[in-house]
C-alpha atoms as a PDB file:
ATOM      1  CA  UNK A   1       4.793  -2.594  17.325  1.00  0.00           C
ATOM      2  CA  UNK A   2       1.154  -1.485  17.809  1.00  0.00           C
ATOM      3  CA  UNK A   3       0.379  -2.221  13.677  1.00  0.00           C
ATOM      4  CA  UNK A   4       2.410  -5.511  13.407  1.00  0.00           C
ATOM      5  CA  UNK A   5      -0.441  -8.261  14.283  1.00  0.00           C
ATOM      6  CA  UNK A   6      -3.625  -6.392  13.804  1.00  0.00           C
ATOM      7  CA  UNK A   7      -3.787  -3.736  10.886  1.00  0.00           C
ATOM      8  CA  UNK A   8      -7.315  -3.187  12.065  1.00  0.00           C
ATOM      9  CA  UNK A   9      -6.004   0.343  13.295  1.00  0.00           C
ATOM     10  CA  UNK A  10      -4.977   1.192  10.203  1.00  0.00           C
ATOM     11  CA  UNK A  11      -7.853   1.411   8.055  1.00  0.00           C
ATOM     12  CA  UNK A  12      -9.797   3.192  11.676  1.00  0.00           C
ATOM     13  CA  UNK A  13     -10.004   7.255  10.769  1.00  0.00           C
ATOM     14  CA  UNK A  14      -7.057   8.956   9.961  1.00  0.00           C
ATOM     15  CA  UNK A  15      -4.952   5.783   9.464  1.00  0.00           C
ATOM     16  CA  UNK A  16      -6.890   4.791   6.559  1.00  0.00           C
ATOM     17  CA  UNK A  17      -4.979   5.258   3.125  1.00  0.00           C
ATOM     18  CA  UNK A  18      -6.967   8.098   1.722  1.00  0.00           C
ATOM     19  CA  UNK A  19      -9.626   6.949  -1.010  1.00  0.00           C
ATOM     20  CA  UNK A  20      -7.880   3.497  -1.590  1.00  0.00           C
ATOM     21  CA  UNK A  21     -10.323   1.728   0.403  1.00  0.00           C
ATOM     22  CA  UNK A  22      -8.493  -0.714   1.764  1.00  0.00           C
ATOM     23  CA  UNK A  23      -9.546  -3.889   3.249  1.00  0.00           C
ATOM     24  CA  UNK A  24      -8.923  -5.960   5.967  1.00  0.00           C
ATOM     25  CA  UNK A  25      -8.072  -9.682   5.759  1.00  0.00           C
ATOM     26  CA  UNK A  26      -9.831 -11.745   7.283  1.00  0.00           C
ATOM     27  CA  UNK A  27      -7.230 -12.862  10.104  1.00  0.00           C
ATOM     28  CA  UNK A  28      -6.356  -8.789  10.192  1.00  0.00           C
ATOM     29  CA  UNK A  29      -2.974  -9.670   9.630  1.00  0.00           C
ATOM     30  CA  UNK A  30      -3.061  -7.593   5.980  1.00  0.00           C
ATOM     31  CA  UNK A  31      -4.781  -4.811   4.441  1.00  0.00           C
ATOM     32  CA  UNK A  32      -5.938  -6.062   0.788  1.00  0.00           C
ATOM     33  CA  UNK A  33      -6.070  -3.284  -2.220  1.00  0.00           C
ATOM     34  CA  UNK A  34      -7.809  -4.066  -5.525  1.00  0.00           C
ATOM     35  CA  UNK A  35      -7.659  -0.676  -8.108  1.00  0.00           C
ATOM     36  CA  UNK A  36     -10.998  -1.439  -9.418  1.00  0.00           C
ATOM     37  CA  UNK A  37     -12.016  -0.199  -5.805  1.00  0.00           C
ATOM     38  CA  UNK A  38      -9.684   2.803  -5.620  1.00  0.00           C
ATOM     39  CA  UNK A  39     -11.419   5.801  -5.504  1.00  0.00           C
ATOM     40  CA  UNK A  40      -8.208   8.144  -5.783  1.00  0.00           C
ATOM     41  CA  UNK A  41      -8.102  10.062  -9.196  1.00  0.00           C
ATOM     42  CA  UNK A  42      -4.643   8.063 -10.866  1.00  0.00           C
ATOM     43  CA  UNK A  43      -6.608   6.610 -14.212  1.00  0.00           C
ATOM     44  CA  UNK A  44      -6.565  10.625 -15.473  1.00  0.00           C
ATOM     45  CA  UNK A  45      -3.302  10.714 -17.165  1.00  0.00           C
ATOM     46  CA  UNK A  46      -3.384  14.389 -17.690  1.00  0.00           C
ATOM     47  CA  UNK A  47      -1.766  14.961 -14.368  1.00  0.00           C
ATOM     48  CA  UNK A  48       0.425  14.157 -12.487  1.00  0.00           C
ATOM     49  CA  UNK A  49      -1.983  11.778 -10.883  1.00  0.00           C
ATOM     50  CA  UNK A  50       0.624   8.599 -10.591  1.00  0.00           C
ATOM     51  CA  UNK A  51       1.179   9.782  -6.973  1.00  0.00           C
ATOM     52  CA  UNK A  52      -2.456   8.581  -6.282  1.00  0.00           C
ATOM     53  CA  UNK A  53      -1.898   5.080  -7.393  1.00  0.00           C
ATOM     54  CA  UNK A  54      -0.656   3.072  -4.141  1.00  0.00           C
ATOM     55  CA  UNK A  55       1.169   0.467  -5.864  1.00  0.00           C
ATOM     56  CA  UNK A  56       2.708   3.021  -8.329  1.00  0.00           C
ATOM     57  CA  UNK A  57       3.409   5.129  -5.524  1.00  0.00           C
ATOM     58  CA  UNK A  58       4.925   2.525  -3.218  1.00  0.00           C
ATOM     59  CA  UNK A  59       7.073   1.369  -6.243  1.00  0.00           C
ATOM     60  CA  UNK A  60       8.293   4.558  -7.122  1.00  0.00           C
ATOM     61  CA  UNK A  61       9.812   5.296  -3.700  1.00  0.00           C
ATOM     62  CA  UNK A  62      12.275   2.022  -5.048  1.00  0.00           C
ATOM     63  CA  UNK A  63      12.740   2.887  -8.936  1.00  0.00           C
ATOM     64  CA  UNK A  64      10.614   5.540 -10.144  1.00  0.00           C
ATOM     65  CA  UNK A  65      11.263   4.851 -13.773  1.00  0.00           C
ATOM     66  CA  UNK A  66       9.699   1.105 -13.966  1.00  0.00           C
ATOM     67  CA  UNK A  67       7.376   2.353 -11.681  1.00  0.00           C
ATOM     68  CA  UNK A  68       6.210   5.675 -14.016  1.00  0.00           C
ATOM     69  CA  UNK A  69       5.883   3.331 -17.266  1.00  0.00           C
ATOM     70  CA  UNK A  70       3.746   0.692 -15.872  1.00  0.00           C
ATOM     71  CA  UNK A  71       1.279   3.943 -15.141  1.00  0.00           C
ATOM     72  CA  UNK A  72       1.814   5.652 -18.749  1.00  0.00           C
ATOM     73  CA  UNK A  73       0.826   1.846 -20.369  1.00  0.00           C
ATOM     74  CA  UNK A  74      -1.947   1.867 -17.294  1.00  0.00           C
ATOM     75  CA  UNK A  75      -1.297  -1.696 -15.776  1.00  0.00           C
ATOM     76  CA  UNK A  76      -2.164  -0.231 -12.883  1.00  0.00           C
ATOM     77  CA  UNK A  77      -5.501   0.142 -13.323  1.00  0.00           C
ATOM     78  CA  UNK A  78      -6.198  -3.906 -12.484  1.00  0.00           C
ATOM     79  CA  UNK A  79      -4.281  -4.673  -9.712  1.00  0.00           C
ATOM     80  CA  UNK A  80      -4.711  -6.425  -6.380  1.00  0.00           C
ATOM     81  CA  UNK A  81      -2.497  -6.323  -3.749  1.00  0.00           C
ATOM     82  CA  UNK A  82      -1.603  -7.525   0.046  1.00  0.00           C
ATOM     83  CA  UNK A  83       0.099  -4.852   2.441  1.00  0.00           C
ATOM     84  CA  UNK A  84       1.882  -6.155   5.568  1.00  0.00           C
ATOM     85  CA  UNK A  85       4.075  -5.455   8.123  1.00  0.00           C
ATOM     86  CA  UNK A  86       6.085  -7.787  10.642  1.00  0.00           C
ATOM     87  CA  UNK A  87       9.148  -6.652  12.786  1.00  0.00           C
ATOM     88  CA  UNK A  88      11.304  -6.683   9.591  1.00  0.00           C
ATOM     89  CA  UNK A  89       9.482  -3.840   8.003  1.00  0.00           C
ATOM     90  CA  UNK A  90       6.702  -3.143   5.105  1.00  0.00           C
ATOM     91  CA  UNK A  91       6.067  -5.387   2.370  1.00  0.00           C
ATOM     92  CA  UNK A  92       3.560  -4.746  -0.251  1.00  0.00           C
ATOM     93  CA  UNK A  93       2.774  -7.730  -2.601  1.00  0.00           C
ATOM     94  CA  UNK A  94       0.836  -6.318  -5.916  1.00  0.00           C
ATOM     95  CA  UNK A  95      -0.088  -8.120  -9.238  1.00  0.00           C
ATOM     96  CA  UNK A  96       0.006  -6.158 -12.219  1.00  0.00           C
ATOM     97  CA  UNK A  97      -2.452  -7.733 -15.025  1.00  0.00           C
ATOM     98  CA  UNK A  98      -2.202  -8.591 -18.663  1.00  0.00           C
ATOM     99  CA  UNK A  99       1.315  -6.586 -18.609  1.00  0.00           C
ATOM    100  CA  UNK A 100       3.152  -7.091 -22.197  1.00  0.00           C
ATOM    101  CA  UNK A 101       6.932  -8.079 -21.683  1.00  0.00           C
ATOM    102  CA  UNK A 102       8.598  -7.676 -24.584  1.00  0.00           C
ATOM    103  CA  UNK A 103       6.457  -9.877 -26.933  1.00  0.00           C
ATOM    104  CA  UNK A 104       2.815 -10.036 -28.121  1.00  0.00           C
ATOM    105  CA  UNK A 105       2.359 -12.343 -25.141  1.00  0.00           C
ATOM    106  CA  UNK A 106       0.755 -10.731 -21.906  1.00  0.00           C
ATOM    107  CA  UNK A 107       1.604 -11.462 -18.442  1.00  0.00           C
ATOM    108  CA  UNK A 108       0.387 -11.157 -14.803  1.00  0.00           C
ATOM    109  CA  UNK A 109       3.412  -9.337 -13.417  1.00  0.00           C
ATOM    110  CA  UNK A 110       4.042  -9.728  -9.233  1.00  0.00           C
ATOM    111  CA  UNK A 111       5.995  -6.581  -7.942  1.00  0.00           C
ATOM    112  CA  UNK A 112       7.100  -7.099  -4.126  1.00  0.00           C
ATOM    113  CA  UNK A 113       8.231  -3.929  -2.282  1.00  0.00           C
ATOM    114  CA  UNK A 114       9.930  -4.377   0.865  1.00  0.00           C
ATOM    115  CA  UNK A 115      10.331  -1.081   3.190  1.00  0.00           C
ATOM    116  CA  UNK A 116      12.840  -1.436   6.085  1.00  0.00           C
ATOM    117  CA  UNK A 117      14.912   0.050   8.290  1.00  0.00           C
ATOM    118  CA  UNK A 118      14.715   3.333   7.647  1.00  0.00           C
ATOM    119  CA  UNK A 119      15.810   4.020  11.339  1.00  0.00           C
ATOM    120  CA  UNK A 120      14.469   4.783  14.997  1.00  0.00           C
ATOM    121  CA  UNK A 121      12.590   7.775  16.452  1.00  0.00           C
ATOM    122  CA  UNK A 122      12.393   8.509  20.159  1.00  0.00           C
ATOM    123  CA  UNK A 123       9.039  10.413  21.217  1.00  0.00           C
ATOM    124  CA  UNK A 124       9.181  10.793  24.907  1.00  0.00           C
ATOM    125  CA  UNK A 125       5.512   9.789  26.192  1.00  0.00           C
ATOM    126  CA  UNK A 126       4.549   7.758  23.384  1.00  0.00           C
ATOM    127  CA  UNK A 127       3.576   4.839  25.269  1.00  0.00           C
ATOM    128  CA  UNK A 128       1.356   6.744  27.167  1.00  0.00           C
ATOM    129  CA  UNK A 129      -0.216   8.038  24.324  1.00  0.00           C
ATOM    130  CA  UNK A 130      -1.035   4.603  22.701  1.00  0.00           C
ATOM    131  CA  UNK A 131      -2.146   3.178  26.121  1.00  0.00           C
ATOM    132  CA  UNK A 132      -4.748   6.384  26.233  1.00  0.00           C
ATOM    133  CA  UNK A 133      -5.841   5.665  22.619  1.00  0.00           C
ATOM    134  CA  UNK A 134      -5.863   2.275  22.964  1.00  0.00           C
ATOM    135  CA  UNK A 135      -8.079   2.472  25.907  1.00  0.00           C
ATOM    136  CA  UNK A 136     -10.665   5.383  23.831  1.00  0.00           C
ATOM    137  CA  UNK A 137     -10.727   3.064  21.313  1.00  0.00           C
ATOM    138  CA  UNK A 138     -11.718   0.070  23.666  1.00  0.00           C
ATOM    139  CA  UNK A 139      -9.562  -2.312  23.039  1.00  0.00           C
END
């Protein structure tokens, strides 16, 4: 896996999540998101602007209905996160702030999405393409 040890390439040029300005950890092994950075429109609620919140997007590919009411309260609006991948798949680690539960009481809520094994493509000459980029890009 070109992405598993060194997410570097992903925040390079078209790999970049658009707007979300991601970060790199410092051991590249993680990108880092914090909304207060996110330059994608989701705080306008008059919209349908939920799909440009990256947490509330990644969690609504699992349960869209959780997912849709922590935007309409806007917990979403001060959250960090950590984005990583290993050979099991895609896990994104986000905490939701000050989220009320039930109670007066507020909470910092920890949602962890796991992506995986949603199959296997065959592209004939794909290694040769990431050797060529791989090489433009110098590394």
């Amino acid at each position: 896996m070109l992405y598993t040890s060194d997410l570097s390439f992903f925040i390079r040029d078209e790999f970049k999540v658009e707007d979300s300005n991601l970060t790199l950890s410092d051991d590249k092994s993680a990108l880092l998101y914090d909304a207060t950075k996110d330059a994608n429109n989701f705080r306008d609620k008059s919209e349908h602007n939920s799909d440009y919140s990256l947490p509330i997007t990644l969690w609504g590919i699992i349960d869209s209905s959780y997912a849709l009411q922590f935007f309409d309260f806007g917990w979403n609006e001060d959250v960090t996160g950590t984005i990583f991948y290993d050979d099991y798949g895609f896990t994104g680690k986000f905490t939701f702030k000050d989220v009320a539960i039930g109670t007066a009481k507020t909470y910092d809520y920890e949602a962890i999405f796991t992506i995986a094994d949603i199959g296997t493509t065959v592209i004939d000459g794909i290694d040769e393409l990431i050797a060529s980029d791989l090489e433009s890009m110098g590394e």
